[in-house]
N, C-alpha and C. Protein backbone atom coordinates (compact mmCIF):
# COMPACT_ATOMS: atom_id res chain seq x y z
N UNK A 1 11.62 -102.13 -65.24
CA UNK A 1 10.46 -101.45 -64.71
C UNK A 1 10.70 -99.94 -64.81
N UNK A 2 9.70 -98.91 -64.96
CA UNK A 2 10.02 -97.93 -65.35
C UNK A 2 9.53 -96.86 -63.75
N UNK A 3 10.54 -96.17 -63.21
CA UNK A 3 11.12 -95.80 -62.57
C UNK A 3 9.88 -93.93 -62.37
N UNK A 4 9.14 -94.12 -61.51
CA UNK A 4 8.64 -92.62 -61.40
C UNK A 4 8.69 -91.69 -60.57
N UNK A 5 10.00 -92.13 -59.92
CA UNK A 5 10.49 -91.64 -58.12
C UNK A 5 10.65 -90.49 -58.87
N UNK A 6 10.28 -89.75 -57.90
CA UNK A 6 10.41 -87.72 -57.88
C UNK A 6 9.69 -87.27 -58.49
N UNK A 7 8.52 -87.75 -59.05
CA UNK A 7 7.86 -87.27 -60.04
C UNK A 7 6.82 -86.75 -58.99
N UNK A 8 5.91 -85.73 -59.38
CA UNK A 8 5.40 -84.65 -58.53
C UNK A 8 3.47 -84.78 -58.91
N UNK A 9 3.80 -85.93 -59.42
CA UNK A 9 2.45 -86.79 -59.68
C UNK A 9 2.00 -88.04 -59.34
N UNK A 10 0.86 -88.56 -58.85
CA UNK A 10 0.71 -89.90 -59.10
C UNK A 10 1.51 -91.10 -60.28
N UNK A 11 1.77 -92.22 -60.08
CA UNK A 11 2.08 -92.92 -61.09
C UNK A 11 0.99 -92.62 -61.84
N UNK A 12 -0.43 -93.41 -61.36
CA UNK A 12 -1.35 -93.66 -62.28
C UNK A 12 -1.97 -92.65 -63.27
N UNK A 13 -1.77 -90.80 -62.82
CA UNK A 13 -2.16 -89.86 -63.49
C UNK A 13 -1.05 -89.40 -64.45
N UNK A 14 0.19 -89.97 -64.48
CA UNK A 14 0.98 -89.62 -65.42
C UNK A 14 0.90 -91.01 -66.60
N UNK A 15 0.23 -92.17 -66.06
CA UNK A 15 0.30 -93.14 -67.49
C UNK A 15 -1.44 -92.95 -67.95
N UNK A 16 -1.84 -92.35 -67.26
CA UNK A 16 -3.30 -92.07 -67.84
C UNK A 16 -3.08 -90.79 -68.37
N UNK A 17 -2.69 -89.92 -68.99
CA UNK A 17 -1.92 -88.91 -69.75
C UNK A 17 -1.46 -89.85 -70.82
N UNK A 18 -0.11 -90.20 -70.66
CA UNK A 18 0.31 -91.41 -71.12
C UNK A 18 -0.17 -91.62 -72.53
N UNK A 19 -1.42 -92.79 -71.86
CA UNK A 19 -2.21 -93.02 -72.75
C UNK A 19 -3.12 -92.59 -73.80
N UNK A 20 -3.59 -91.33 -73.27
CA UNK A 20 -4.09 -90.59 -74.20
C UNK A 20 -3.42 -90.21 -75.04
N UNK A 21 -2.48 -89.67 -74.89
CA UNK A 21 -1.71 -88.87 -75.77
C UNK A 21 -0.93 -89.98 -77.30
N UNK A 22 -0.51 -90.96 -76.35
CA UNK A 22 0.09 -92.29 -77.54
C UNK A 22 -0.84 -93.08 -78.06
N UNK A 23 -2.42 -93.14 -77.64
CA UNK A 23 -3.41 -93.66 -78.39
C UNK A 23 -4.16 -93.30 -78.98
N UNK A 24 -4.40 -92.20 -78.77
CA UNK A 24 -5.30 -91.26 -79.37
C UNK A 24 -4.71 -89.88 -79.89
N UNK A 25 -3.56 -89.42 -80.09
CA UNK A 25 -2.65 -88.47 -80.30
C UNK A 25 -3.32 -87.09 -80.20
N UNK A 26 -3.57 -87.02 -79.87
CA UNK A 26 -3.92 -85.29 -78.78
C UNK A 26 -2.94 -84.49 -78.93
N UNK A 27 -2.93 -82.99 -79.02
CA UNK A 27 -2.26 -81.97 -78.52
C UNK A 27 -2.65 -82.01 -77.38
N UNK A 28 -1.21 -81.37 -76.99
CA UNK A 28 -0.46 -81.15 -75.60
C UNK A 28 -1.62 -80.36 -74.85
N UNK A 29 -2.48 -79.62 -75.52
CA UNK A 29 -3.25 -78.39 -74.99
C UNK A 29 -4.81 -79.16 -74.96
N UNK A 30 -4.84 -80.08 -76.09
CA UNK A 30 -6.15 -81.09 -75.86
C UNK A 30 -5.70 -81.97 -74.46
N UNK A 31 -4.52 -82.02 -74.27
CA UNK A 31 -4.56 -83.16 -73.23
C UNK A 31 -4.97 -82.11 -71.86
N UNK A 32 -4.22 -81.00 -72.17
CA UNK A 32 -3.80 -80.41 -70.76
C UNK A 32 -5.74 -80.29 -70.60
N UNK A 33 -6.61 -79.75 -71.42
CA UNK A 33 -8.37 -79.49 -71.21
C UNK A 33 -8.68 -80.99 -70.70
N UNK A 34 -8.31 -82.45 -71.45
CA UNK A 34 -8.85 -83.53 -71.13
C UNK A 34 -8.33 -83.66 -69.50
N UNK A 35 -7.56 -83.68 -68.96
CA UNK A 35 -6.77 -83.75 -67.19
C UNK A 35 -7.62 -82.89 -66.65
N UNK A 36 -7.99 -81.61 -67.23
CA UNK A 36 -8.52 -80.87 -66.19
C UNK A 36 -10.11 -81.37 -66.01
N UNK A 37 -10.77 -81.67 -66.86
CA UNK A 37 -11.90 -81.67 -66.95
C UNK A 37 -12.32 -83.74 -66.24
N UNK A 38 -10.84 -84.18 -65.93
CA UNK A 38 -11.14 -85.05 -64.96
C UNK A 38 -10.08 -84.41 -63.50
N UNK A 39 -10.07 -83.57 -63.04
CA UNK A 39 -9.83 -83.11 -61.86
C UNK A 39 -8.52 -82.77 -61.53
N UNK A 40 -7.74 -82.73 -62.90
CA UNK A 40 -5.69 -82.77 -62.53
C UNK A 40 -5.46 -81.79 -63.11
N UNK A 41 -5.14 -80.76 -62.54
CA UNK A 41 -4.53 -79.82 -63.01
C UNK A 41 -3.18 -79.53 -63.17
N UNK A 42 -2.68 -80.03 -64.63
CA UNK A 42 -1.34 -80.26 -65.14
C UNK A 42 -1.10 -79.24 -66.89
N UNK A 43 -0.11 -78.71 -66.23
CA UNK A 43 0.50 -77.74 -67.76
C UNK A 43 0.95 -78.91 -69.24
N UNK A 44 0.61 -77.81 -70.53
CA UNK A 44 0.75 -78.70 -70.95
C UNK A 44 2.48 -78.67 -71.46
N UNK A 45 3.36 -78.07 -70.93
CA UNK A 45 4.67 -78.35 -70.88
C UNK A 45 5.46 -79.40 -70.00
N UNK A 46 4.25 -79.83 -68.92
CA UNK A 46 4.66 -80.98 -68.39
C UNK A 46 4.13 -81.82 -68.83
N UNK A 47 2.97 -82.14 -69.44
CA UNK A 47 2.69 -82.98 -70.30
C UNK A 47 3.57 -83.66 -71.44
N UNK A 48 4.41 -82.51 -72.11
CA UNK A 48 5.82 -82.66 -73.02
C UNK A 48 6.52 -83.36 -72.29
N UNK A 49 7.15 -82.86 -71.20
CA UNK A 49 8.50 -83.34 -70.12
C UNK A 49 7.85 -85.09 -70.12
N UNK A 50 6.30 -85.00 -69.79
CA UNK A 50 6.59 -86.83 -69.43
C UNK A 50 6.28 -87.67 -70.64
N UNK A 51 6.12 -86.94 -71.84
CA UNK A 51 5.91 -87.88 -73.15
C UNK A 51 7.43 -88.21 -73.36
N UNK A 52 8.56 -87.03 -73.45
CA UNK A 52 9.65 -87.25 -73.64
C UNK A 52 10.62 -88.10 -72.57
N UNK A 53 10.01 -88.19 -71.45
CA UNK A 53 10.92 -89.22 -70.60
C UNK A 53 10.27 -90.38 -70.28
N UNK A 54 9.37 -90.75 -70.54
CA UNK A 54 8.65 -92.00 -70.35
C UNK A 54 8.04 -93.12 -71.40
N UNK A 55 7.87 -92.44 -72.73
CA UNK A 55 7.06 -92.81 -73.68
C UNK A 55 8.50 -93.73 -74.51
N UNK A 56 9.49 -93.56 -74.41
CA UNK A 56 10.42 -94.43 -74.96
C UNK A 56 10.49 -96.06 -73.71
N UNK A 57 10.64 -95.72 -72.51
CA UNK A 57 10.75 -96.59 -71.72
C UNK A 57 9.31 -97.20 -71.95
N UNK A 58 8.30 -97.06 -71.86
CA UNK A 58 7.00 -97.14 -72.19
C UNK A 58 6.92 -98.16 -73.24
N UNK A 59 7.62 -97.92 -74.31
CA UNK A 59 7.81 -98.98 -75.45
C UNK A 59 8.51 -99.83 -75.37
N UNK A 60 9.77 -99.48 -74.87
CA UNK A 60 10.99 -100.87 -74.50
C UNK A 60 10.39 -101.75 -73.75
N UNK A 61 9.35 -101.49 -72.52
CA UNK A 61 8.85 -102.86 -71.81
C UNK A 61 7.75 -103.59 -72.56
N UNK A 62 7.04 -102.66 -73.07
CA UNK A 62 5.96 -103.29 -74.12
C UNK A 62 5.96 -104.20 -75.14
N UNK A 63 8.08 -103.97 -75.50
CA UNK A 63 8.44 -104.95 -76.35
C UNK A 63 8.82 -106.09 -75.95
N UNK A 64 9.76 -105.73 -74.41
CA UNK A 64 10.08 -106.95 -73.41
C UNK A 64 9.30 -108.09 -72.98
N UNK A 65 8.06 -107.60 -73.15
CA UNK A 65 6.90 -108.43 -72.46
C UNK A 65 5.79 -109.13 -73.27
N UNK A 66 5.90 -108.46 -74.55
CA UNK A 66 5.58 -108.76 -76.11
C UNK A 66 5.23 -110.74 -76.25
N UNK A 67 4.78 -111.34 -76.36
CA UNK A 67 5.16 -112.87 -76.75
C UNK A 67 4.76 -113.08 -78.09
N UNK A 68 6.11 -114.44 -78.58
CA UNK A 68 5.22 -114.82 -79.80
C UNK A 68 4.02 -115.39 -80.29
N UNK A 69 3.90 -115.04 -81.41
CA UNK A 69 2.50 -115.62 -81.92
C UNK A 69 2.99 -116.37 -83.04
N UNK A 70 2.02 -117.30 -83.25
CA UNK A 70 2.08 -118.27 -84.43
C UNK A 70 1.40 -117.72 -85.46
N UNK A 71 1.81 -118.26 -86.68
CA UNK A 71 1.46 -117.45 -87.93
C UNK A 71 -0.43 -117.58 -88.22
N UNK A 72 -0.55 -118.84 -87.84
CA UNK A 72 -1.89 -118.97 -88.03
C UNK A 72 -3.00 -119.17 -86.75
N UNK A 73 -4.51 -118.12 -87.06
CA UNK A 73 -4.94 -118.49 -85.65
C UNK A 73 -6.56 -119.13 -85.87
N UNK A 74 -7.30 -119.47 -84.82
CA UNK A 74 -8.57 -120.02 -85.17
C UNK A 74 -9.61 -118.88 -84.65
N UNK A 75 -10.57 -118.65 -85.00
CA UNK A 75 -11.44 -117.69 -84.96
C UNK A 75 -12.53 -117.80 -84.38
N UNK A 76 -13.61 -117.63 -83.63
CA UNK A 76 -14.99 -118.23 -83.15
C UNK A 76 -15.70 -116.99 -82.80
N UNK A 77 -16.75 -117.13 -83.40
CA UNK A 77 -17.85 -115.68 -83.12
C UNK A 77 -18.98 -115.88 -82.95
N UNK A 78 -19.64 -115.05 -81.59
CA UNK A 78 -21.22 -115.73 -81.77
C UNK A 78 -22.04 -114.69 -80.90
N UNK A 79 -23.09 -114.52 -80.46
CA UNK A 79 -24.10 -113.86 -79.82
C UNK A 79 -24.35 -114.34 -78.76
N UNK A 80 -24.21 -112.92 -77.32
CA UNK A 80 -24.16 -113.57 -76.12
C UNK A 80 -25.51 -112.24 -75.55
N UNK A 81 -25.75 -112.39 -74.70
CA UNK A 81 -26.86 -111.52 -74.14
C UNK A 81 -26.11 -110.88 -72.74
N UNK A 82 -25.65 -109.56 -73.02
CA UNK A 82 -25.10 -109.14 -71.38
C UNK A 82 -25.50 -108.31 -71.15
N UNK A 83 -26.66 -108.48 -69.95
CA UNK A 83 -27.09 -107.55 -69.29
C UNK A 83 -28.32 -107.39 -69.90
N UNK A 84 -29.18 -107.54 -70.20
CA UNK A 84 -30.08 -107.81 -71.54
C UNK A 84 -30.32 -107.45 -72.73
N UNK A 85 -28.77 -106.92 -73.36
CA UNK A 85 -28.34 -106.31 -74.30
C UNK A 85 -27.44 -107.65 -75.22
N UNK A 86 -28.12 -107.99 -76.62
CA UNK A 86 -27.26 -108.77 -77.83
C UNK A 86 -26.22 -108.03 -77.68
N UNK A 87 -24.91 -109.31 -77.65
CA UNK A 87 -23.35 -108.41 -77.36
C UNK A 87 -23.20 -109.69 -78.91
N UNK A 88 -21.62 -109.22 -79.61
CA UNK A 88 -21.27 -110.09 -80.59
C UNK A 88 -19.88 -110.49 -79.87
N UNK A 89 -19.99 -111.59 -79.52
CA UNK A 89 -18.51 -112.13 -79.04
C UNK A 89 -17.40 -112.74 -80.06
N UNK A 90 -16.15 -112.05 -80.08
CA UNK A 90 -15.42 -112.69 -81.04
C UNK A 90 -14.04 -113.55 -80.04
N UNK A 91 -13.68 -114.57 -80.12
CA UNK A 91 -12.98 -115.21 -79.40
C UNK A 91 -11.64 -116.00 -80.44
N UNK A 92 -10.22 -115.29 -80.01
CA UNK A 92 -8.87 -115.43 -81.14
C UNK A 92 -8.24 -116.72 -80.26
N UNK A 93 -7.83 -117.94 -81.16
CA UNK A 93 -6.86 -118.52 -80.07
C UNK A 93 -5.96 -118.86 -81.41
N UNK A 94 -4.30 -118.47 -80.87
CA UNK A 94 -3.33 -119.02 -81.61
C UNK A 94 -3.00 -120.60 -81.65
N UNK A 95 -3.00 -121.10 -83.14
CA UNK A 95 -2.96 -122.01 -83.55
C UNK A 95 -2.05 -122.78 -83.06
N UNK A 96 -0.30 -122.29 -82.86
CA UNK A 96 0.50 -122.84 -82.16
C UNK A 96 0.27 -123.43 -80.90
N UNK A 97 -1.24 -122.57 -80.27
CA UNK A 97 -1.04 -122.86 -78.41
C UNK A 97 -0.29 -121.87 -77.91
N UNK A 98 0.80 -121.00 -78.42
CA UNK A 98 1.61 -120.38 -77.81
C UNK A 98 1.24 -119.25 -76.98
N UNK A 99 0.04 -118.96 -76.81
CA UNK A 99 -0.47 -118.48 -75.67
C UNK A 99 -2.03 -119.45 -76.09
N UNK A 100 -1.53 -119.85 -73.95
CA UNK A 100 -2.68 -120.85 -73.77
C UNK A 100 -3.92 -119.95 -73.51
N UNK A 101 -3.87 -118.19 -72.57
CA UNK A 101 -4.90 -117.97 -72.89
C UNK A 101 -5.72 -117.33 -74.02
N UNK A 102 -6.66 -117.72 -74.08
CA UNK A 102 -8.02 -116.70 -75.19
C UNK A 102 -8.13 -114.94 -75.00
N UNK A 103 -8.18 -114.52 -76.17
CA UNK A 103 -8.80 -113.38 -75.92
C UNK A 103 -10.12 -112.98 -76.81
N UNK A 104 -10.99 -112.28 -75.85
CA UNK A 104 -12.29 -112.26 -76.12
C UNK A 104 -12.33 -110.76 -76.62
N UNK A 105 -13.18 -110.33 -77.84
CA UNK A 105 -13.20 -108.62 -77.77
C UNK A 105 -14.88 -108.91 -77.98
N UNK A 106 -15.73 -108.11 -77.48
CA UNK A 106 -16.70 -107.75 -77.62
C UNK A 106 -17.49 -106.31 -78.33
N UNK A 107 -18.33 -105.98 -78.73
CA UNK A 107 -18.57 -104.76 -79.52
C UNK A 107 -20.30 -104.73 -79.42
N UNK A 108 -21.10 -103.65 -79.54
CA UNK A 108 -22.60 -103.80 -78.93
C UNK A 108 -22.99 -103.50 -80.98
N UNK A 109 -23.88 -104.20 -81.15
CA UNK A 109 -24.57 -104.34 -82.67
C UNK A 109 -25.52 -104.49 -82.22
N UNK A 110 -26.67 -104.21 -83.27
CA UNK A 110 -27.97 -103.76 -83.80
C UNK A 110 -28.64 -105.39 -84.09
N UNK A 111 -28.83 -106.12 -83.96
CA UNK A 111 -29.19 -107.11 -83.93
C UNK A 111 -30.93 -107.39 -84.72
N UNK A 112 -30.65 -107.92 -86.18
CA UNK A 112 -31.77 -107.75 -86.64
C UNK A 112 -32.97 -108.96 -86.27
N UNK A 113 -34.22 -108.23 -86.06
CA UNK A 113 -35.01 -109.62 -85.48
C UNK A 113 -36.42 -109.98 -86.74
């Protein structure tokens, strides 16, 4: 588990940094405008300090917790109505079983009538 005692921030505002920065790769100075403009006012040299001490541990559990997948999977896609908006539902299940649950991704399309 990755360890954020003494840190002079919330957990949750230093992996929401975090995230931006390792998913969307931002400068340090785009991140430091994106924090402020949701209410955290953080330098972007500390922004550095927690990419460099966290973003390795960050990956080691991601790998720890990682499961296998089977080589082959089954696919199912179809049209659901949420909210009274056509959604396209795509639904992955590994062929092995090796994870019993489903995952669903959804995406909003133009739906021709």
């Amino acid at each position: 588990m990755i360890s954020f005692k003494g840190a002079h921030y919330p957990k949750s505002v230093i992996l929401y940094a975090l995230y931006f920065y390792l998913r969307f790769g931002v400068s340090y100075r785009d991140l430091e405008e994106i924090m402020a403009e949701r209410g955290v006012a953080v330098a972007h040299a500390t922004l550095n300090r927690w990419v460099e001490k966290y973003a390795g541990a960050i990956a080691d559990e991601a790998r720890r917790r990682k499961m296998p997948t089977g080589q082959s999977w089954r696919m199912d896609e179809t049209y659901i109505k949420v909210k009274g908006k056509w959604t396209y539902l795509y639904r992955a299940v590994d062929k092995a079983l090796l994870h019993k649950s489903c995952v669903g991704f959804t995406r909003l399309i133009q739906c021709g009538n």
